[in-house]
N, C-alpha and C. Protein backbone atom coordinates (compact mmCIF):
# COMPACT_ATOMS: atom_id res chain seq x y z
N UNK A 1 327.31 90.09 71.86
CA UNK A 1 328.01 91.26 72.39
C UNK A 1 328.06 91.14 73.91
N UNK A 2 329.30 91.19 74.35
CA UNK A 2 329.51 91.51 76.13
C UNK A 2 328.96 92.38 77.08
N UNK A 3 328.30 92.27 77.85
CA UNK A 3 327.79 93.68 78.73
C UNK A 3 329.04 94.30 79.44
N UNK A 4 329.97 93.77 79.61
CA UNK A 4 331.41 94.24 80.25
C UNK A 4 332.65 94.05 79.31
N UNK A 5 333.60 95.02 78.82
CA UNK A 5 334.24 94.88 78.27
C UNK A 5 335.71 95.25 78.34
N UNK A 6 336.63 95.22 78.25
CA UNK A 6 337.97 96.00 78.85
C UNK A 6 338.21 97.08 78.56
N UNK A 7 338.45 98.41 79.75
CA UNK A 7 338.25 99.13 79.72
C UNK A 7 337.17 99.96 80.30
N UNK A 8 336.22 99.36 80.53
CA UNK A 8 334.93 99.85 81.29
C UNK A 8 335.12 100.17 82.39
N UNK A 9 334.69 100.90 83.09
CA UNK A 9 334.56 101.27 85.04
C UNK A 9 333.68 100.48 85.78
N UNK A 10 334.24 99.67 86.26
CA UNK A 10 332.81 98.60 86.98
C UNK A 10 333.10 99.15 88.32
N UNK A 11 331.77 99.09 89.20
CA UNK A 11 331.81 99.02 90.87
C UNK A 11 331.16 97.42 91.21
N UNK A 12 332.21 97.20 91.89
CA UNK A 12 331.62 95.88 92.61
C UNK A 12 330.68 95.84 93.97
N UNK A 13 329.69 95.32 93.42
CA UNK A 13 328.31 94.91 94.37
C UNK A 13 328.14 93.75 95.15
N UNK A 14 329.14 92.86 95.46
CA UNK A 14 329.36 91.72 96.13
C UNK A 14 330.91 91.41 96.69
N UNK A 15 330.77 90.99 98.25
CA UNK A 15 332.16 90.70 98.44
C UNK A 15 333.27 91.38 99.17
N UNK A 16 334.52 91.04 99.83
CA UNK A 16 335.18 92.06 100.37
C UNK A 16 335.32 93.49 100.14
N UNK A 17 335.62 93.84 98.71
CA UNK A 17 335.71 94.76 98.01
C UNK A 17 334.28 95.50 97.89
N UNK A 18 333.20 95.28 98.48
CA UNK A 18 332.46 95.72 98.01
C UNK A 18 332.53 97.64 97.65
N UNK A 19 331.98 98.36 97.12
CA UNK A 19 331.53 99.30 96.88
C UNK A 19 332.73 100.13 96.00
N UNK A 20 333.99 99.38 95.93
CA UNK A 20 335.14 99.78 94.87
C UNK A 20 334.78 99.77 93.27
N UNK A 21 335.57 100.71 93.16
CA UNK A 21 335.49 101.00 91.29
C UNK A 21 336.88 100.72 90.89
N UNK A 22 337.44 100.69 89.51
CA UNK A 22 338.27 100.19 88.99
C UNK A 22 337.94 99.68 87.52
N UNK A 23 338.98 99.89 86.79
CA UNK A 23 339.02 99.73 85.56
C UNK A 23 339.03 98.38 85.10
N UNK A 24 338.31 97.56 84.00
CA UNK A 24 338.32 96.38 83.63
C UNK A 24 339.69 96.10 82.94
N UNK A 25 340.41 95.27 83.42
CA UNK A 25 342.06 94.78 82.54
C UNK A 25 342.01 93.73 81.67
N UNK A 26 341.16 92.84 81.94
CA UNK A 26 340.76 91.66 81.48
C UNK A 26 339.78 91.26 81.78
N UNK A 27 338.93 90.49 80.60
CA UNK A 27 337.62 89.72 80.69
C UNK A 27 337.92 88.12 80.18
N UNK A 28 337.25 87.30 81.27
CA UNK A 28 337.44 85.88 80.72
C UNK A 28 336.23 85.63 80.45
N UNK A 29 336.03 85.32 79.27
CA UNK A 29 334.30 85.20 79.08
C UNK A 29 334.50 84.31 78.88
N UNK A 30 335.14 82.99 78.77
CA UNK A 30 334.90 80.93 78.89
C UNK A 30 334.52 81.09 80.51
N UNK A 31 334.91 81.87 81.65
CA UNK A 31 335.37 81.40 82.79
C UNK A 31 334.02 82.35 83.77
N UNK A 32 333.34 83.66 82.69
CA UNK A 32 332.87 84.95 82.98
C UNK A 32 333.39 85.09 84.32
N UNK A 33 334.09 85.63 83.91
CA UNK A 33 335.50 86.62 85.24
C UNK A 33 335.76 87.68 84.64
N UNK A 34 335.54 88.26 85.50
CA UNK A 34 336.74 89.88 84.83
C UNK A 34 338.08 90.36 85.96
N UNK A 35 339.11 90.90 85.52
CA UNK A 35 340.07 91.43 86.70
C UNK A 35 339.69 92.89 86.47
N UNK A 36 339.55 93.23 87.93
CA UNK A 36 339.80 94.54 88.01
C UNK A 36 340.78 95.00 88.36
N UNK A 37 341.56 96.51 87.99
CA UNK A 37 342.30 97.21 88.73
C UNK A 37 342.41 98.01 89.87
N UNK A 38 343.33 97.32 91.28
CA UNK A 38 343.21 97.72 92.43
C UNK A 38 342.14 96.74 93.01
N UNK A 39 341.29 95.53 92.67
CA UNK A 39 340.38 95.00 93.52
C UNK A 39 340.70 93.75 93.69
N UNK A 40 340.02 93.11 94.48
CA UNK A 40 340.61 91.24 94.81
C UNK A 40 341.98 91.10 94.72
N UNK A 41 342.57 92.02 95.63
CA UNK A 41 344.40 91.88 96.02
C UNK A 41 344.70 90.57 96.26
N UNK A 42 345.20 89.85 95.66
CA UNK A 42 346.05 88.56 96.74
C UNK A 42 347.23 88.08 96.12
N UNK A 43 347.89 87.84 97.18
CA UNK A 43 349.15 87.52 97.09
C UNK A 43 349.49 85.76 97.01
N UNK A 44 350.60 86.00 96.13
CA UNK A 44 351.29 84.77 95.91
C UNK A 44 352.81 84.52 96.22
N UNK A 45 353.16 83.69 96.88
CA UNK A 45 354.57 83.19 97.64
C UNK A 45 355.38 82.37 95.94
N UNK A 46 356.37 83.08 95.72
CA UNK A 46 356.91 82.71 94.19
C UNK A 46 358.37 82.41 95.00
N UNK A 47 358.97 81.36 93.86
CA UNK A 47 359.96 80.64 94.32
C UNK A 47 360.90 81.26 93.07
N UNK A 48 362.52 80.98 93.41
CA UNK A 48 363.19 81.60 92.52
C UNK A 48 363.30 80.49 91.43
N UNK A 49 363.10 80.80 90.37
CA UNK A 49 363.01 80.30 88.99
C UNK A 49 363.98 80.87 88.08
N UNK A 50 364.56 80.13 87.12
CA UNK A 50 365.08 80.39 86.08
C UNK A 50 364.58 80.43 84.54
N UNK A 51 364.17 81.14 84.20
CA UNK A 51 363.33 81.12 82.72
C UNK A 51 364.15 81.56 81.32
N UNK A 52 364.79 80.87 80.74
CA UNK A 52 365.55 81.00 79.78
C UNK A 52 366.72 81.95 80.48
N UNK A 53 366.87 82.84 80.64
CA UNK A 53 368.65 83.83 80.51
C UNK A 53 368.04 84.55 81.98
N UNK A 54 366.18 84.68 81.86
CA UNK A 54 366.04 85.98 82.87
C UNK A 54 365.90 84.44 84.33
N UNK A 55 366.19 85.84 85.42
CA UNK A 55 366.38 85.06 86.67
C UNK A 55 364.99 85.71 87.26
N UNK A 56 363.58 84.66 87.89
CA UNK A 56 362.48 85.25 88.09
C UNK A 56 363.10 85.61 90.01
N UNK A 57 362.61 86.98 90.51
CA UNK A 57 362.91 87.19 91.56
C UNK A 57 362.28 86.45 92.71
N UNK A 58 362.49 86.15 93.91
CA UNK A 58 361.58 85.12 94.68
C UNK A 58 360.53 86.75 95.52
N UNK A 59 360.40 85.65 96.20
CA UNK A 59 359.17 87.01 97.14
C UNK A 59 357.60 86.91 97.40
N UNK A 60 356.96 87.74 97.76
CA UNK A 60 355.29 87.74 97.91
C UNK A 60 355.55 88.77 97.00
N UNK A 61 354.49 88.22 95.79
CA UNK A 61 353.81 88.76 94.81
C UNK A 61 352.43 89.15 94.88
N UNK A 62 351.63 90.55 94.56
CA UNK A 62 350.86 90.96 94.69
C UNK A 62 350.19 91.18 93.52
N UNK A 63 348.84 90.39 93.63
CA UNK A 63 348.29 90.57 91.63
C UNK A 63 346.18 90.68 91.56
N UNK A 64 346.08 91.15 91.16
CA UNK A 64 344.71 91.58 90.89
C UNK A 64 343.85 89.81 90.68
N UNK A 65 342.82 89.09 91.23
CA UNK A 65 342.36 88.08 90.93
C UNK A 65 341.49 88.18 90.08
N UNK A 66 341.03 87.13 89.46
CA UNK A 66 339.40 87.42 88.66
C UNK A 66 338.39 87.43 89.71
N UNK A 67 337.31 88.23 89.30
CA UNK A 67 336.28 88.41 90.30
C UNK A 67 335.07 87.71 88.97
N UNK A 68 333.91 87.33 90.11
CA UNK A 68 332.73 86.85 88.73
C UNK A 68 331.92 87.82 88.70
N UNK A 69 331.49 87.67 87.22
CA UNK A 69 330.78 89.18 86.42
C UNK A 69 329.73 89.27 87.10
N UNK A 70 329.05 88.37 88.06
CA UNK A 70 328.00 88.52 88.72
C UNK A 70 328.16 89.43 89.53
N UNK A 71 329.10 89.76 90.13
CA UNK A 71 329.54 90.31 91.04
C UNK A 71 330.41 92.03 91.07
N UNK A 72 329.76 92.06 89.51
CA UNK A 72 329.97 93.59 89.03
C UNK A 72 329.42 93.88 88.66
N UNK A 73 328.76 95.31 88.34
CA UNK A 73 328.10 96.22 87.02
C UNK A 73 328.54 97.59 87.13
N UNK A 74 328.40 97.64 85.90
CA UNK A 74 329.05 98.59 84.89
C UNK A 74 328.75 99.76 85.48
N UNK A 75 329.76 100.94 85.52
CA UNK A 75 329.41 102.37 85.75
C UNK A 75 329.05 103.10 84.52
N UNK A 76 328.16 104.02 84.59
CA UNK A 76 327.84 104.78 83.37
C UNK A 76 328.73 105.74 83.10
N UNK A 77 329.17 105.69 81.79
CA UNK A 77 330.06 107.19 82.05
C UNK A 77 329.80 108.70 82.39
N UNK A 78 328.44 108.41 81.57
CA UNK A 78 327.48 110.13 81.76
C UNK A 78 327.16 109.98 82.71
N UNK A 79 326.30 109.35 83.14
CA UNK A 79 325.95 109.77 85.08
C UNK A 79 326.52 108.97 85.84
N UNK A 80 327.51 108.50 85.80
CA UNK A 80 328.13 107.78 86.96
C UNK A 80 328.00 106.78 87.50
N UNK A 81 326.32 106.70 87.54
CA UNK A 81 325.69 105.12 88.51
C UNK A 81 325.91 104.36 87.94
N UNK A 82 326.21 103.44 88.94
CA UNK A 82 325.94 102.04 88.52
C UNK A 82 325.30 101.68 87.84
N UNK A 83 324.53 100.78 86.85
CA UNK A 83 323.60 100.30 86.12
C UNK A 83 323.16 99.15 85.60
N UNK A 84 322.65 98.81 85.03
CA UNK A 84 322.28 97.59 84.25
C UNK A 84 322.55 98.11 82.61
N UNK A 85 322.71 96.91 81.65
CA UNK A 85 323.38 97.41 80.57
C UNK A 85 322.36 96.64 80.00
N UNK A 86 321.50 97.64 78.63
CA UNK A 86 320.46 96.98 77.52
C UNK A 86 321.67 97.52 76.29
N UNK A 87 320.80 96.93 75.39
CA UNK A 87 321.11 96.74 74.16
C UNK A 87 319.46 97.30 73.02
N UNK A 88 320.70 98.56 71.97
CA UNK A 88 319.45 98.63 70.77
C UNK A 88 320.50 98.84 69.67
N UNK A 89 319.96 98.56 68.41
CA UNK A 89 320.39 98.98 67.40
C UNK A 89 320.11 100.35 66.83
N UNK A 90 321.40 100.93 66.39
CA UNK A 90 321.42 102.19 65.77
C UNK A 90 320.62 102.25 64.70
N UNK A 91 320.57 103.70 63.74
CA UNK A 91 320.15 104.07 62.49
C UNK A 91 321.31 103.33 61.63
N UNK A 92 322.43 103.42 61.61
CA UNK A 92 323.11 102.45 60.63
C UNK A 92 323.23 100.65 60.85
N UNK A 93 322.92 100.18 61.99
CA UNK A 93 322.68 98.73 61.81
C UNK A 93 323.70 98.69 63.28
N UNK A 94 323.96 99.16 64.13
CA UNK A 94 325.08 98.74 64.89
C UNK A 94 324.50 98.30 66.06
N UNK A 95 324.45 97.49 66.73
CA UNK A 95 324.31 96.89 67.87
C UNK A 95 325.35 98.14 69.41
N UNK A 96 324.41 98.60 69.79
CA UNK A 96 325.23 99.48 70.99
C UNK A 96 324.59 99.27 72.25
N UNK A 97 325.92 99.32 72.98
CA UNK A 97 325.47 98.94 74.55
C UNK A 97 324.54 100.16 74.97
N UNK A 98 323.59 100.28 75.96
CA UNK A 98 322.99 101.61 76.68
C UNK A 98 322.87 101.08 78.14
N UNK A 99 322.82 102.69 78.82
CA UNK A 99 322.74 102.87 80.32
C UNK A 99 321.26 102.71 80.78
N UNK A 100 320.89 101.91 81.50
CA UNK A 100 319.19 101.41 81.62
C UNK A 100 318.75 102.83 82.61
N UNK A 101 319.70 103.26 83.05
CA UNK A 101 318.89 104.59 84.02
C UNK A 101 318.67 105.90 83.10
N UNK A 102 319.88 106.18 82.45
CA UNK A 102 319.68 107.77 81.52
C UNK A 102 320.04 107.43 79.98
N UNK A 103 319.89 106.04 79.88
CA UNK A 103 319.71 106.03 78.21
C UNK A 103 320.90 106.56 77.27
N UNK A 104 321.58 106.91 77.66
CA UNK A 104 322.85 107.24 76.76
C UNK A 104 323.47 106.04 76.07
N UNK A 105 323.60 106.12 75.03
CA UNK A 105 325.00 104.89 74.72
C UNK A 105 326.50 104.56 75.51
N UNK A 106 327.17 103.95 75.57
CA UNK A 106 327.50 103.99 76.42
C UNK A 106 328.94 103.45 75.64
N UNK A 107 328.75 102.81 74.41
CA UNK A 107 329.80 102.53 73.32
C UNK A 107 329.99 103.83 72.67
């Protein structure tokens, strides 16, 4: 099971961006990267291309990078902080993420 998953609220703890929040869009777990939304802005210089019928526009393109998971943790939803993410199993057998500061589940 992932400690970060898409969809989650991470604040980043390392790096330009530091102390930003943003929603998880994608997780590369071969690469452990995640993109956040709104963080690690950078731009790319795109050339005009033709891709089957559509015509790709040229320009500076602006796109969210992967950041490494090291370099995030998870916001709690119930209290907000930042945290570290454990793991217990439920009364029916389920493996659920929890908030290491106020113990809530967090799945």
């Amino acid at each position: 099971m992932q400690r970060i998953k898409k969809g989650d609220t991470v604040e980043v703890i390392a790096g330009k961006d530091l102390g930003k929040r943003g929603e998880v869009l994608r997780v590369l777990p071969k690469e452990n990267r995640v993109v956040v939304a709104q963080v690690n802005i950078a731009k790319k210089h795109q050339r005009p291309m033709q891709a089957g019928r559509q015509q790709i526009q040229p320009g500076i393109i602006e796109f969210e990078a992967p950041l490494h998971a090291s370099n995030v943790m998870l916001v709690c939803p119930k209290c907000s902080a930042r945290t570290r993410v454990g793991f217990r199993t439920n009364e029916d057998g389920r493996k659920v993420r929890v908030c290491r500061k106020c113990g809530a589940d967090i799945d």
